[in-house]
N, C-alpha and C. Protein backbone atom coordinates (compact mmCIF):
# COMPACT_ATOMS: atom_id res chain seq x y z
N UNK A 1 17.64 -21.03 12.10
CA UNK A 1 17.47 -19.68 12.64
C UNK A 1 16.37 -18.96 11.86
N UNK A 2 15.48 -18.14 12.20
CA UNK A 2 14.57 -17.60 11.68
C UNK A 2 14.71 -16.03 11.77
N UNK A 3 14.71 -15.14 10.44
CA UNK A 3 14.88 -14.38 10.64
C UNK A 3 13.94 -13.25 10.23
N UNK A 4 14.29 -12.10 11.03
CA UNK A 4 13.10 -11.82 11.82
C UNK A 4 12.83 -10.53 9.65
N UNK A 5 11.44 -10.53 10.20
CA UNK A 5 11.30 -9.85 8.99
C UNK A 5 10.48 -8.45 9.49
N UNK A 6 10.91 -7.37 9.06
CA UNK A 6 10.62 -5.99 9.16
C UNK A 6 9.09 -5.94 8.95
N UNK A 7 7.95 -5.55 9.43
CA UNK A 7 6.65 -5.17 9.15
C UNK A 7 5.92 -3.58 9.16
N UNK A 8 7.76 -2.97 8.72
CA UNK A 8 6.94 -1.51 8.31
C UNK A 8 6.94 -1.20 6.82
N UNK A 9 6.03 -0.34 5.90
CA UNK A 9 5.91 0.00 5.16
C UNK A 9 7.03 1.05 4.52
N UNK A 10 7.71 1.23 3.64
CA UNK A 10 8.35 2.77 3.48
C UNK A 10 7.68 2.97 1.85
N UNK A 11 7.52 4.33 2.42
CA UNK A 11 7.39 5.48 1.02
C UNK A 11 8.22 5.60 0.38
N UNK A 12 8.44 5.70 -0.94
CA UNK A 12 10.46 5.72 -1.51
C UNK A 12 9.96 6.56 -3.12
N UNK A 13 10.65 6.67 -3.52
CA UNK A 13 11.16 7.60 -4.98
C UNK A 13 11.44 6.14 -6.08
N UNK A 14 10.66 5.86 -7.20
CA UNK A 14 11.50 5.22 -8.20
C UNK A 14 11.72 6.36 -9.51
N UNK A 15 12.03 5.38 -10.70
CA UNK A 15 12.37 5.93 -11.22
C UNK A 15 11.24 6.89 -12.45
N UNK A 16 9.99 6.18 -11.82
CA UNK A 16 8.79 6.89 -12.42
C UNK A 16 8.01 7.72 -11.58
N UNK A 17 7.21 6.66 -10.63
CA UNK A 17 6.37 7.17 -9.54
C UNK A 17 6.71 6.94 -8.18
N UNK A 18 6.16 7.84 -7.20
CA UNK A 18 6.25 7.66 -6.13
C UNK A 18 5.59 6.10 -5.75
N UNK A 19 6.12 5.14 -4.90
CA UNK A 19 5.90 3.78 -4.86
C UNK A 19 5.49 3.62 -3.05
N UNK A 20 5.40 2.83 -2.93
CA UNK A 20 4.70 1.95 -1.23
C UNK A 20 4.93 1.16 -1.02
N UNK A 21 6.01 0.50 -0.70
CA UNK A 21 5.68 -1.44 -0.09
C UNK A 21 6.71 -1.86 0.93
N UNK A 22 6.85 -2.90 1.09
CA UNK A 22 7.61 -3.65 2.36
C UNK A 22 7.54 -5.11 1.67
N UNK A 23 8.27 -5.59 3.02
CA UNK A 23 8.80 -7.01 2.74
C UNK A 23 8.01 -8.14 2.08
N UNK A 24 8.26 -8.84 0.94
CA UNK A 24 7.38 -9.66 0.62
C UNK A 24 6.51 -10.74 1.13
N UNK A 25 7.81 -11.13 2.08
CA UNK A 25 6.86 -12.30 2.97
C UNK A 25 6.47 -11.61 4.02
N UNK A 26 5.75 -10.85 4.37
CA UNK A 26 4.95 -9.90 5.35
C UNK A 26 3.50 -9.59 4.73
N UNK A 27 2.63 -10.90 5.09
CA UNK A 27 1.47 -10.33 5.27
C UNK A 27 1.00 -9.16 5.52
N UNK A 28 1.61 -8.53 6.93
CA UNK A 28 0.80 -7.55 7.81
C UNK A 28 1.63 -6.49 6.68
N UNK A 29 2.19 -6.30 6.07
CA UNK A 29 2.74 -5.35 4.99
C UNK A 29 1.55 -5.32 3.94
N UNK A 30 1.83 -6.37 3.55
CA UNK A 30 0.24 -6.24 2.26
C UNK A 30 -1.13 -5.98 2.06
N UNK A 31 -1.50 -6.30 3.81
CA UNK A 31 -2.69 -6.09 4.65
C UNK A 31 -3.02 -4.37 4.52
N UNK A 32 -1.88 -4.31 5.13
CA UNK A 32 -1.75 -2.33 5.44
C UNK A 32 -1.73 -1.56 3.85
N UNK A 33 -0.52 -1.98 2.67
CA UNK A 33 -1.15 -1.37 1.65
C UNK A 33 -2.51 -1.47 1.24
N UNK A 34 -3.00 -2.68 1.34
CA UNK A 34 -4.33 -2.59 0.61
C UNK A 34 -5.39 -1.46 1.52
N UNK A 35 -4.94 -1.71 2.65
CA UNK A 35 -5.92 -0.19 3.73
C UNK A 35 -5.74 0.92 2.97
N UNK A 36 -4.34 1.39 3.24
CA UNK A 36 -3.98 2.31 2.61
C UNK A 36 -4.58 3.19 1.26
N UNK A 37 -4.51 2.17 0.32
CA UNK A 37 -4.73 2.48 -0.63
C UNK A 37 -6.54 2.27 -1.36
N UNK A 38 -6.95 1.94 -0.23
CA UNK A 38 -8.08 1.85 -0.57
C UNK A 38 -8.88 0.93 -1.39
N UNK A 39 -8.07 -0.50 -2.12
CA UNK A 39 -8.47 -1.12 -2.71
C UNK A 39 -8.79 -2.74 -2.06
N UNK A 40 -9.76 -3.72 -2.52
CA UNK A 40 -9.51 -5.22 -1.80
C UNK A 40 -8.19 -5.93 -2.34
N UNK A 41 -8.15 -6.78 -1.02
CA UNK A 41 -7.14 -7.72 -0.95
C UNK A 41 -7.18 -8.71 -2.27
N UNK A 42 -6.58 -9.88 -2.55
CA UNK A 42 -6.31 -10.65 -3.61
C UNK A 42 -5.44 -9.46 -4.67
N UNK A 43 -5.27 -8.00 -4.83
CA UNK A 43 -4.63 -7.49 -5.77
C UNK A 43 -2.90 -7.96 -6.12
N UNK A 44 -2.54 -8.50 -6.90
CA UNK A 44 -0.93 -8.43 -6.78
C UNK A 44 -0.45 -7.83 -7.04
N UNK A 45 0.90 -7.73 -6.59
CA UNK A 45 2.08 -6.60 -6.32
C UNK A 45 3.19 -7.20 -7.40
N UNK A 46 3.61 -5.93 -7.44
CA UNK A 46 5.39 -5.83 -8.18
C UNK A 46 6.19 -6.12 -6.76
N UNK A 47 7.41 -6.43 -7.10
CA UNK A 47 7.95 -7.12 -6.18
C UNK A 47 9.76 -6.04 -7.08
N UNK A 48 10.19 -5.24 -6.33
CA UNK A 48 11.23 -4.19 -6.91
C UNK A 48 12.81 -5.06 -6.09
N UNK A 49 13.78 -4.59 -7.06
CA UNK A 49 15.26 -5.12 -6.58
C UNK A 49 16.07 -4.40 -6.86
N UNK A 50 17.43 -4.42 -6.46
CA UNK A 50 18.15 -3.26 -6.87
C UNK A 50 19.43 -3.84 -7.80
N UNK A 51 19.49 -5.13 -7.76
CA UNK A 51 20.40 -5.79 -8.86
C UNK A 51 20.25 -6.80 -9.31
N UNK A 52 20.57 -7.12 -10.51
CA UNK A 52 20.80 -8.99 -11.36
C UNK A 52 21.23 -9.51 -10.17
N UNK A 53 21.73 -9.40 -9.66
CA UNK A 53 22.47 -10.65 -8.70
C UNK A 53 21.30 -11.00 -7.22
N UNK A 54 20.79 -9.85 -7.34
CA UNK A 54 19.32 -10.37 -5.88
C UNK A 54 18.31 -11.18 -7.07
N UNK A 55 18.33 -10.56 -8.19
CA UNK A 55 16.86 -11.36 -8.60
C UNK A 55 17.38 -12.79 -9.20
N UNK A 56 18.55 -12.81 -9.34
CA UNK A 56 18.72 -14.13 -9.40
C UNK A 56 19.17 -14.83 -8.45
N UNK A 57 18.71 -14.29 -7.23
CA UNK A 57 18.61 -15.30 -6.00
C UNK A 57 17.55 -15.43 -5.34
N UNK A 58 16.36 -14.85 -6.61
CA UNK A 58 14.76 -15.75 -6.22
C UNK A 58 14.45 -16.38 -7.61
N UNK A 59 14.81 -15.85 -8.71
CA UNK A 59 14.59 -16.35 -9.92
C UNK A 59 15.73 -17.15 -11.05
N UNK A 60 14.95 -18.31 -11.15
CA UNK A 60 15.78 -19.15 -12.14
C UNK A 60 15.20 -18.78 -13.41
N UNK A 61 16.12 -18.10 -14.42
CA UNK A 61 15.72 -17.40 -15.92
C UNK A 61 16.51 -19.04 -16.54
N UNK A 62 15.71 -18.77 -17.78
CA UNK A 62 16.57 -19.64 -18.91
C UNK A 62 17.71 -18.79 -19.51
N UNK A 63 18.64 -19.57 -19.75
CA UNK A 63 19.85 -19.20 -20.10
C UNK A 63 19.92 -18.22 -21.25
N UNK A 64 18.56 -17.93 -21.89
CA UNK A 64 18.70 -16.78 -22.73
C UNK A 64 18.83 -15.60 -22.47
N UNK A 65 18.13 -15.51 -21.03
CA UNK A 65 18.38 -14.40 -20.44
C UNK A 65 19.64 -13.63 -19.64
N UNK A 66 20.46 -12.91 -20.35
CA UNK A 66 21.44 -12.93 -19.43
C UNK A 66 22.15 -11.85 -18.74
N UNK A 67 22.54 -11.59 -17.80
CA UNK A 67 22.74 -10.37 -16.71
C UNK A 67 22.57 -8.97 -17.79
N UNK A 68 23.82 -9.40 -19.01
CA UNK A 68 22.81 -7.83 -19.80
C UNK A 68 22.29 -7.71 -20.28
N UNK A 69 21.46 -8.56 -20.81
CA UNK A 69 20.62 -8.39 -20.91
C UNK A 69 18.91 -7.32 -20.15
N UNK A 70 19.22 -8.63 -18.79
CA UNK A 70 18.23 -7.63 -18.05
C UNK A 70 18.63 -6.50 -17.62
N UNK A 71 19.98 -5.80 -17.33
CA UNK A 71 20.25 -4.94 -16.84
C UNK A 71 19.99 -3.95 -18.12
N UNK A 72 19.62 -4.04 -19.32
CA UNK A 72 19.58 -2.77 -20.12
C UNK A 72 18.20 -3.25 -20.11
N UNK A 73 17.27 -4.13 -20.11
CA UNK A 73 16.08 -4.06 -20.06
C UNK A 73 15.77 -3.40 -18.98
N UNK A 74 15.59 -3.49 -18.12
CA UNK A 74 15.28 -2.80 -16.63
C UNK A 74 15.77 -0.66 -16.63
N UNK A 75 17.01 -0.88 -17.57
CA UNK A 75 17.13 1.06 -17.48
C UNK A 75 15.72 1.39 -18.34
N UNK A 76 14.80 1.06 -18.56
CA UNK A 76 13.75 1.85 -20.04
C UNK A 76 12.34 1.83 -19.04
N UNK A 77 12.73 2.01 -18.36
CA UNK A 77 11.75 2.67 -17.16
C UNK A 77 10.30 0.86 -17.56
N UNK A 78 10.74 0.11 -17.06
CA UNK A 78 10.05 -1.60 -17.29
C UNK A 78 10.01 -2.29 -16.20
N UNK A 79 9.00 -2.96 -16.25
CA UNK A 79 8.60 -4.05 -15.68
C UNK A 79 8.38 -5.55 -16.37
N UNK A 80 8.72 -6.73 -15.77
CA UNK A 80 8.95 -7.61 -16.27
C UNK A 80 8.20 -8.75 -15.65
N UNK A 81 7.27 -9.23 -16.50
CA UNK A 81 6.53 -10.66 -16.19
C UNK A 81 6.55 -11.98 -16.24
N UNK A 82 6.94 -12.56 -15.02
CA UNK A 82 7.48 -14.15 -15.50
C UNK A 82 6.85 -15.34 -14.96
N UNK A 83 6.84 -15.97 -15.47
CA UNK A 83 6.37 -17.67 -14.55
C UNK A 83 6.63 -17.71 -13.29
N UNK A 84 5.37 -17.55 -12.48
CA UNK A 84 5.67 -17.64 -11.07
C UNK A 84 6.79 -18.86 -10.53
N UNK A 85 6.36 -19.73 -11.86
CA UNK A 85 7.50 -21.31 -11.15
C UNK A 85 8.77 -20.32 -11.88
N UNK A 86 9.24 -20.13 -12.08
CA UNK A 86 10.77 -19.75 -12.00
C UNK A 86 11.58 -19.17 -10.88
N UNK A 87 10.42 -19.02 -10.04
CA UNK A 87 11.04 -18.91 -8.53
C UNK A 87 11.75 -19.67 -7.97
N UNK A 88 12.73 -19.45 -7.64
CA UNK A 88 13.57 -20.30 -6.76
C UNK A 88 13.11 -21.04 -5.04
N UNK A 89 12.00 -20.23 -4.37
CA UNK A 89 11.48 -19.74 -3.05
C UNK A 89 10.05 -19.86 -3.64
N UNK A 90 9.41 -20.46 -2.28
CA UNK A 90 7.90 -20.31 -2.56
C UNK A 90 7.19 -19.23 -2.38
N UNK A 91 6.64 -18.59 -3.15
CA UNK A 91 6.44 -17.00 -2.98
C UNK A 91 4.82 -16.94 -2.12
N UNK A 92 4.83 -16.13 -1.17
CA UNK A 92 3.15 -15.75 -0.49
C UNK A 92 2.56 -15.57 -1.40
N UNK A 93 1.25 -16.20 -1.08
CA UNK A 93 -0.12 -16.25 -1.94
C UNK A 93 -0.28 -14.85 -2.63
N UNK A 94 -0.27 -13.65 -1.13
CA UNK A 94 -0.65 -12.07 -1.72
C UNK A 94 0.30 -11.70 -2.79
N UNK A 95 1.31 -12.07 -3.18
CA UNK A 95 1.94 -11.47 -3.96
C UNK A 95 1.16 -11.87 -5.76
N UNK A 96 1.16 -13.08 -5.95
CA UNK A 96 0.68 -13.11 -7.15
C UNK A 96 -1.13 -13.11 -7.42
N UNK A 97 -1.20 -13.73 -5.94
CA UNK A 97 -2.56 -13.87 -6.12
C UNK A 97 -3.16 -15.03 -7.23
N UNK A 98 -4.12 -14.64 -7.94
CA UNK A 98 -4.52 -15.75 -8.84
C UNK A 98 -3.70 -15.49 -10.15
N UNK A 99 -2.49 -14.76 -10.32
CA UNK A 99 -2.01 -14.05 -11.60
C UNK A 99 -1.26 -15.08 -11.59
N UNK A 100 -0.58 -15.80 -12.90
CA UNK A 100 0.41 -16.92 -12.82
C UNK A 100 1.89 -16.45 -13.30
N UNK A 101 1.50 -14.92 -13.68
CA UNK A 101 2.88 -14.41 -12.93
C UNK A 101 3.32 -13.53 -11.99
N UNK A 102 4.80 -13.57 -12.21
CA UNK A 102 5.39 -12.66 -10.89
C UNK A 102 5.88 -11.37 -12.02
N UNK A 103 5.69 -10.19 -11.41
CA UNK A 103 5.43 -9.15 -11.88
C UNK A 103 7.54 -8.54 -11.17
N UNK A 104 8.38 -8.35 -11.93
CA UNK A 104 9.47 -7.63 -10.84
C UNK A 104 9.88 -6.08 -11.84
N UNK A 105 10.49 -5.52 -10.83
CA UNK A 105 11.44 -4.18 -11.56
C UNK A 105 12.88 -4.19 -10.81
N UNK A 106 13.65 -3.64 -11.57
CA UNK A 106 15.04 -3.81 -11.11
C UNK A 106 15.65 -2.29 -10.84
N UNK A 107 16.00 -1.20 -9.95
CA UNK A 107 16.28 -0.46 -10.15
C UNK A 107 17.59 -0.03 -8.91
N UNK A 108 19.00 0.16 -9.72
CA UNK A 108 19.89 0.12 -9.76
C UNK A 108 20.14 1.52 -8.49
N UNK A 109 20.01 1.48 -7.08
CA UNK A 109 19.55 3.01 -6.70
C UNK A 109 20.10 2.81 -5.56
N UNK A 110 21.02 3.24 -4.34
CA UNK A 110 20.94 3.49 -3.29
C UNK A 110 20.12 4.21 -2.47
N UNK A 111 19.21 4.34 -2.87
CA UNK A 111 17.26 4.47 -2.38
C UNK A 111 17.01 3.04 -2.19
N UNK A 112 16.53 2.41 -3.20
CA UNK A 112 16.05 1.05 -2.79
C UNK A 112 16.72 0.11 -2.04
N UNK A 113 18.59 0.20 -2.49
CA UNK A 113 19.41 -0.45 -1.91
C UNK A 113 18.75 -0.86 -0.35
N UNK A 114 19.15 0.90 0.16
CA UNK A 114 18.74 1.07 2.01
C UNK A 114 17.66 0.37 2.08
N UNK A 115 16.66 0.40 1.59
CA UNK A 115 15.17 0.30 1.93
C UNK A 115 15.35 -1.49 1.95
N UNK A 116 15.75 -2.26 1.03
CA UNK A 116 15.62 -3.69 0.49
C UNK A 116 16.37 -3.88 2.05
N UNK A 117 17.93 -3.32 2.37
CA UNK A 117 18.25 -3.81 3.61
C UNK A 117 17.33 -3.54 5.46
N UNK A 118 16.72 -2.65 5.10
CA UNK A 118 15.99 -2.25 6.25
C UNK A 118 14.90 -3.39 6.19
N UNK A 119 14.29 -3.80 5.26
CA UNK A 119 13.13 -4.56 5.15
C UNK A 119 13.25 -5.85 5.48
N UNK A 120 14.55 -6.26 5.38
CA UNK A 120 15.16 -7.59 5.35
C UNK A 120 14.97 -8.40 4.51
N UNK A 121 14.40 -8.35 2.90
CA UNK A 121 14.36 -8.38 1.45
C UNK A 121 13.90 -8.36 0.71
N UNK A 122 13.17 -8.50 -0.19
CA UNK A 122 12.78 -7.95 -1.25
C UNK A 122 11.71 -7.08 -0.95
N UNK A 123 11.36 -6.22 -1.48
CA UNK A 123 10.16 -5.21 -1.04
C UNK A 123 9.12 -5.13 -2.42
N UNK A 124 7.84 -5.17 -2.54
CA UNK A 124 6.92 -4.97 -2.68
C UNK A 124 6.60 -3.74 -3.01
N UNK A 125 6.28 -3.16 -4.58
CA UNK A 125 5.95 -2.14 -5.45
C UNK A 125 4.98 -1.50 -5.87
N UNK A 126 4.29 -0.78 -5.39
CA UNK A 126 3.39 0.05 -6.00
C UNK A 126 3.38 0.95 -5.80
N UNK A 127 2.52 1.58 -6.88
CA UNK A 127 2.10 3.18 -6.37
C UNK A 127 1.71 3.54 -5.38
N UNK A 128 2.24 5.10 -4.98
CA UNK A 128 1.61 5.79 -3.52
C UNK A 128 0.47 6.68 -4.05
N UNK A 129 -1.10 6.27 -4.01
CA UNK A 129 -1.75 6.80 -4.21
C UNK A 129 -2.95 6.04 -4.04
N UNK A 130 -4.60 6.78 -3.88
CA UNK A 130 -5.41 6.27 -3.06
C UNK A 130 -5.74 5.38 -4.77
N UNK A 131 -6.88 4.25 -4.74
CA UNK A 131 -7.04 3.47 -5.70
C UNK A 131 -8.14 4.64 -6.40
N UNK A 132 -7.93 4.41 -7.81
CA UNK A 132 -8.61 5.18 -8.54
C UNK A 132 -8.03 6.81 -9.05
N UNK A 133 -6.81 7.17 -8.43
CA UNK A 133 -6.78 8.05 -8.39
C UNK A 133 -4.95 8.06 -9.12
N UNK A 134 -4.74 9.18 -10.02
CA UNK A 134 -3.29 8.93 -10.43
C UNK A 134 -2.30 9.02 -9.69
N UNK A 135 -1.32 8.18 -9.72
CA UNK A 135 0.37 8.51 -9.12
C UNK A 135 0.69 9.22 -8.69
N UNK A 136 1.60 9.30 -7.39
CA UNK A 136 2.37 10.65 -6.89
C UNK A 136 3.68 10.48 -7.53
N UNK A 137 3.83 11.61 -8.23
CA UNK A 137 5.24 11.94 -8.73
C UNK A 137 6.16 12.64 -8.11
N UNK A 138 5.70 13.69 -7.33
CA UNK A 138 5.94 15.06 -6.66
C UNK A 138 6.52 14.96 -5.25
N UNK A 139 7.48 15.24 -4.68
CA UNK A 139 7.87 14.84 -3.42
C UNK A 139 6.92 15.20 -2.29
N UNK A 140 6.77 16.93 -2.74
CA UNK A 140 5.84 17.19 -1.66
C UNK A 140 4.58 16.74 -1.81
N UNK A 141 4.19 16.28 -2.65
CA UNK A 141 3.27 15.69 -2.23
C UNK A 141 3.53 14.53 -1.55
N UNK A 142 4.21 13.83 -2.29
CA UNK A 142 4.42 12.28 -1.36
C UNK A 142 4.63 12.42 0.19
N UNK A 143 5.46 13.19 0.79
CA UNK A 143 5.71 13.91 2.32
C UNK A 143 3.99 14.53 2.68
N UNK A 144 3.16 14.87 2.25
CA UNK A 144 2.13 15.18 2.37
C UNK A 144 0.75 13.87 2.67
N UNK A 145 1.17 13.01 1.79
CA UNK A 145 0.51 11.92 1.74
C UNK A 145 0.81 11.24 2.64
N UNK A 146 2.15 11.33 3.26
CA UNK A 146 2.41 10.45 4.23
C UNK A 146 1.99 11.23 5.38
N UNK A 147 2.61 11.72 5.48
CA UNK A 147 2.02 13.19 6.95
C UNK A 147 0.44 12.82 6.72
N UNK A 148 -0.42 12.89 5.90
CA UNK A 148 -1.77 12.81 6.91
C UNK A 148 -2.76 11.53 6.72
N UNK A 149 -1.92 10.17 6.23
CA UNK A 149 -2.22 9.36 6.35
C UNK A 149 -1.55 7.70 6.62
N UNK A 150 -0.10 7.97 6.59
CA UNK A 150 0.73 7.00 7.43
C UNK A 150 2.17 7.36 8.02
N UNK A 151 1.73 7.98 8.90
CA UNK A 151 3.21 8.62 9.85
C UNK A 151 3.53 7.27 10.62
N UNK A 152 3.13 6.12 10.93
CA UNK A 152 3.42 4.64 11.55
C UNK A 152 4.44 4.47 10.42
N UNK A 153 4.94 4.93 9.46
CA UNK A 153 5.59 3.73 8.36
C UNK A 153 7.06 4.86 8.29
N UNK A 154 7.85 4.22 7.37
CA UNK A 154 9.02 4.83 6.70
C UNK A 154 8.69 5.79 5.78
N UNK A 155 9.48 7.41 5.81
CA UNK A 155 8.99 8.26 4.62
C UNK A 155 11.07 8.16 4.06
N UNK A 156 11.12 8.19 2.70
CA UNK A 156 12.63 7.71 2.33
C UNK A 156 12.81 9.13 1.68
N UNK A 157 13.68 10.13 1.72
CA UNK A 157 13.70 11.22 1.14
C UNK A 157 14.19 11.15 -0.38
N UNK A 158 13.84 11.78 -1.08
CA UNK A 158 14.28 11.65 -2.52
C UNK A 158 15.72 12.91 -2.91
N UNK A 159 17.04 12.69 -2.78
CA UNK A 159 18.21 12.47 -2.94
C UNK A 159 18.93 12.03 -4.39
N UNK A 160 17.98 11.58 -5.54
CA UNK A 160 18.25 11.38 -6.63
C UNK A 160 17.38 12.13 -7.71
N UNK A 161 17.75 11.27 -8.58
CA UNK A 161 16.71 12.00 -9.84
C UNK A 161 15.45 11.93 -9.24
N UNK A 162 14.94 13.13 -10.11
CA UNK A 162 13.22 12.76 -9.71
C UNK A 162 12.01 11.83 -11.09
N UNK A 163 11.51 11.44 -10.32
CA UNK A 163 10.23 10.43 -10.86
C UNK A 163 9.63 11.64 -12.36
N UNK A 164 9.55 10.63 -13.18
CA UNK A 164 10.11 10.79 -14.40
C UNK A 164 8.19 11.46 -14.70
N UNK A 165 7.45 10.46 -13.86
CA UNK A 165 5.93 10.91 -14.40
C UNK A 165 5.21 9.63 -15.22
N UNK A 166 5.97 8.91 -15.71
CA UNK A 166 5.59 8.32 -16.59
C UNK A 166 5.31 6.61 -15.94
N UNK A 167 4.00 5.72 -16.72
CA UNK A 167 4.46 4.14 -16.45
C UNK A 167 5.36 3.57 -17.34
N UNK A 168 4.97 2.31 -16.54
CA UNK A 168 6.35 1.68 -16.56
C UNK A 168 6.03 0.64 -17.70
N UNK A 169 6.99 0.37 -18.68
CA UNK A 169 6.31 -0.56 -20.10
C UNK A 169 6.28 -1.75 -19.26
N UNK A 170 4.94 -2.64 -19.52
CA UNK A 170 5.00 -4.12 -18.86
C UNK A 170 5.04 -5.08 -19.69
N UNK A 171 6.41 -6.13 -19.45
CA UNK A 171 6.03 -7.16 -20.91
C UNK A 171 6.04 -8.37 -20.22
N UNK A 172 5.40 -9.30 -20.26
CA UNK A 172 4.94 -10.64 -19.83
C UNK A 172 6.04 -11.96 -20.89
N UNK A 173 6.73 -12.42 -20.19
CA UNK A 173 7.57 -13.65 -21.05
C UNK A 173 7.69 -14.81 -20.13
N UNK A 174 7.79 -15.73 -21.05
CA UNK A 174 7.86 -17.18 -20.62
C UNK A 174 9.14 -17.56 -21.80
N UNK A 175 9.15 -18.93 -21.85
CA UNK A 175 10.33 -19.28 -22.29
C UNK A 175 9.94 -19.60 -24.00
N UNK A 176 9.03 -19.10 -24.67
CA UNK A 176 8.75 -19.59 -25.56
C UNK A 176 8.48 -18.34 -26.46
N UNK A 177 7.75 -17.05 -25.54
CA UNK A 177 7.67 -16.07 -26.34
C UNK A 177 7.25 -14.90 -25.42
N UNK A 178 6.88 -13.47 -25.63
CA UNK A 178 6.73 -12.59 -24.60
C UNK A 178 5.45 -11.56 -25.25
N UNK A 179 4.73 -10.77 -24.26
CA UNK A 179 3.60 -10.04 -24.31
C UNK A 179 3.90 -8.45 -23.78
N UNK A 180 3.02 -7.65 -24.72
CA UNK A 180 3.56 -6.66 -24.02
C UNK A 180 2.29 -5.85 -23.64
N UNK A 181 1.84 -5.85 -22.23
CA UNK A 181 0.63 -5.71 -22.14
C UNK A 181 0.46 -4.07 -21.50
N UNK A 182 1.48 -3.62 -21.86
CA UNK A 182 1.03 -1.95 -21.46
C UNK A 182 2.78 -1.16 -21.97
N UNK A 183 2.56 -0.09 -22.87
CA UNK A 183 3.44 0.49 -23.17
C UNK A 183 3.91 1.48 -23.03
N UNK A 184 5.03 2.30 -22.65
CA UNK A 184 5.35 3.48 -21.44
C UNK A 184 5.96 4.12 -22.90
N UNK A 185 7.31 5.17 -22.19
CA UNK A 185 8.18 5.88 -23.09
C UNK A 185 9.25 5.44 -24.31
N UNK A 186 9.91 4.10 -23.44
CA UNK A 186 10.67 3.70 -24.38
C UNK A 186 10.27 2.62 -24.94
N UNK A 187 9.31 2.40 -25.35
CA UNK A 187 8.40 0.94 -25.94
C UNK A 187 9.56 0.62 -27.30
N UNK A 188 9.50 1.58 -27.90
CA UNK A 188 10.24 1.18 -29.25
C UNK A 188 11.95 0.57 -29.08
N UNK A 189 12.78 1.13 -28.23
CA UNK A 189 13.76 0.78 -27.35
C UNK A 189 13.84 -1.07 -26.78
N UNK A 190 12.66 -1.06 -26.33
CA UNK A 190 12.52 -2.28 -25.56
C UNK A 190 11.99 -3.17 -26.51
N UNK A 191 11.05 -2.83 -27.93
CA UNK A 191 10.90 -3.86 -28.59
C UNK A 191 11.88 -4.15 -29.57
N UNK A 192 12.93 -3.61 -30.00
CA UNK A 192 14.34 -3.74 -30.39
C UNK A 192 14.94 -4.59 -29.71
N UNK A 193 14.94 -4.18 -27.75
CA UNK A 193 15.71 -5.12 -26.85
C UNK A 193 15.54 -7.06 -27.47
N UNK A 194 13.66 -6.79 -26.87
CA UNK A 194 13.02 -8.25 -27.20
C UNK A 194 13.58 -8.81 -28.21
N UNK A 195 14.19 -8.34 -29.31
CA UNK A 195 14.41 -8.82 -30.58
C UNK A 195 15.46 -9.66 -29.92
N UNK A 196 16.35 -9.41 -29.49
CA UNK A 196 18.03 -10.20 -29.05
C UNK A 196 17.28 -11.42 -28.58
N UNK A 197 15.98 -11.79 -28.39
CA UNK A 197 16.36 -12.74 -27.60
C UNK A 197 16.28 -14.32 -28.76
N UNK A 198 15.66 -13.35 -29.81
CA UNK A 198 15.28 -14.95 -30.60
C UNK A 198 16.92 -15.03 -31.75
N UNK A 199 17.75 -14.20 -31.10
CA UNK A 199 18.58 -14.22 -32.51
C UNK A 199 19.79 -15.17 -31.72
């Protein structure tokens, strides 16, 4: 049976910035952000979830890693970089592109929840904003952004906390050791976390 996969975009609230994406295996999704946003194709995407238990039903972690792990890694406003082969599923080209990893965030939200089920699964992360230009944090703006440049797509109302303003710390790991190639609010938090893993 083949099932059918959603090819609209939604606007949504995380826990930093206002974000953009749709279903992963949807080309015509990745096609349209890159319009959108004004930048060329080949860029890769974050790929967002709303629990340990979805991302470990695309990703095989080594056993060091373990549910609480990621679940207190993922509250410190993070993103997490892994060996594209630890996928369970062969992932579309657009998502990693030539990057040899997969980029995910985990955020625990009945915002994303809806959205991950409307999409029919995993959805695709980025910022809502033209390329070059900073983040929407601000609702009205985000309702603004959508109003005069994609009323075709999903606008998701924001109902929770609001977007904090800030990025998201990115740390790159493999099974041998980890990178931390951009550092947000709770950097010091999260390099404490990293420590658990060699002990």
């Amino acid at each position: 049976m083949v099932i059918a996969v959603n090819e609209k975009l939604f606007v949504y609230p995380t826990d930093t910035v206002w974000g953009i994406g749709g279903n992963i295996f949807s080309k015509v999704c990745y096609e349209k952000i890159a319009n959108i946003k004004g930048h060329a194709e080949k860029k890769p995407l974050s790929v967002i979830f709303c629990s340990i238990k979805d991302i470990r039903e695309l990703i095989e972690f080594p056993k060091t890693y373990s549910d609480n792990w990621l679940e207190t890694f993922f509250k410190y406003e993070s993103t997490l970089g892994i060996p594209k082969e630890w996928s369970k599923k062969e992932l579309p080209q657009w998502i990693c592109e030539d990057s040899q990893f997969l980029t995910i965030r985990c955020l625990n939200s009945k915002v994303i929840k809806n959205i991950i089920d409307k999409a029919g699964g995993p959805i695709t992360s980025t910022s809502l904003n033209f390329s070059g230009f900073p983040p929407i944090i601000d609702g009205v703006e985000a309702r603004d952004f959508y109003e005069n440049h994609i009323t075709d797509e999903v606008f998701i109302e924001n109902h929770e906390a609001p977007c904090s303003g800030r990025s998201s710390t990115i740390v790159l790991i493999s099974e041998e050791s980890h990178t931390i190639v951009r550092e947000g609010q709770y950097i010091n938090e999260i390099k404490e976390h990293l420590k658990l893993l060699s002990t």
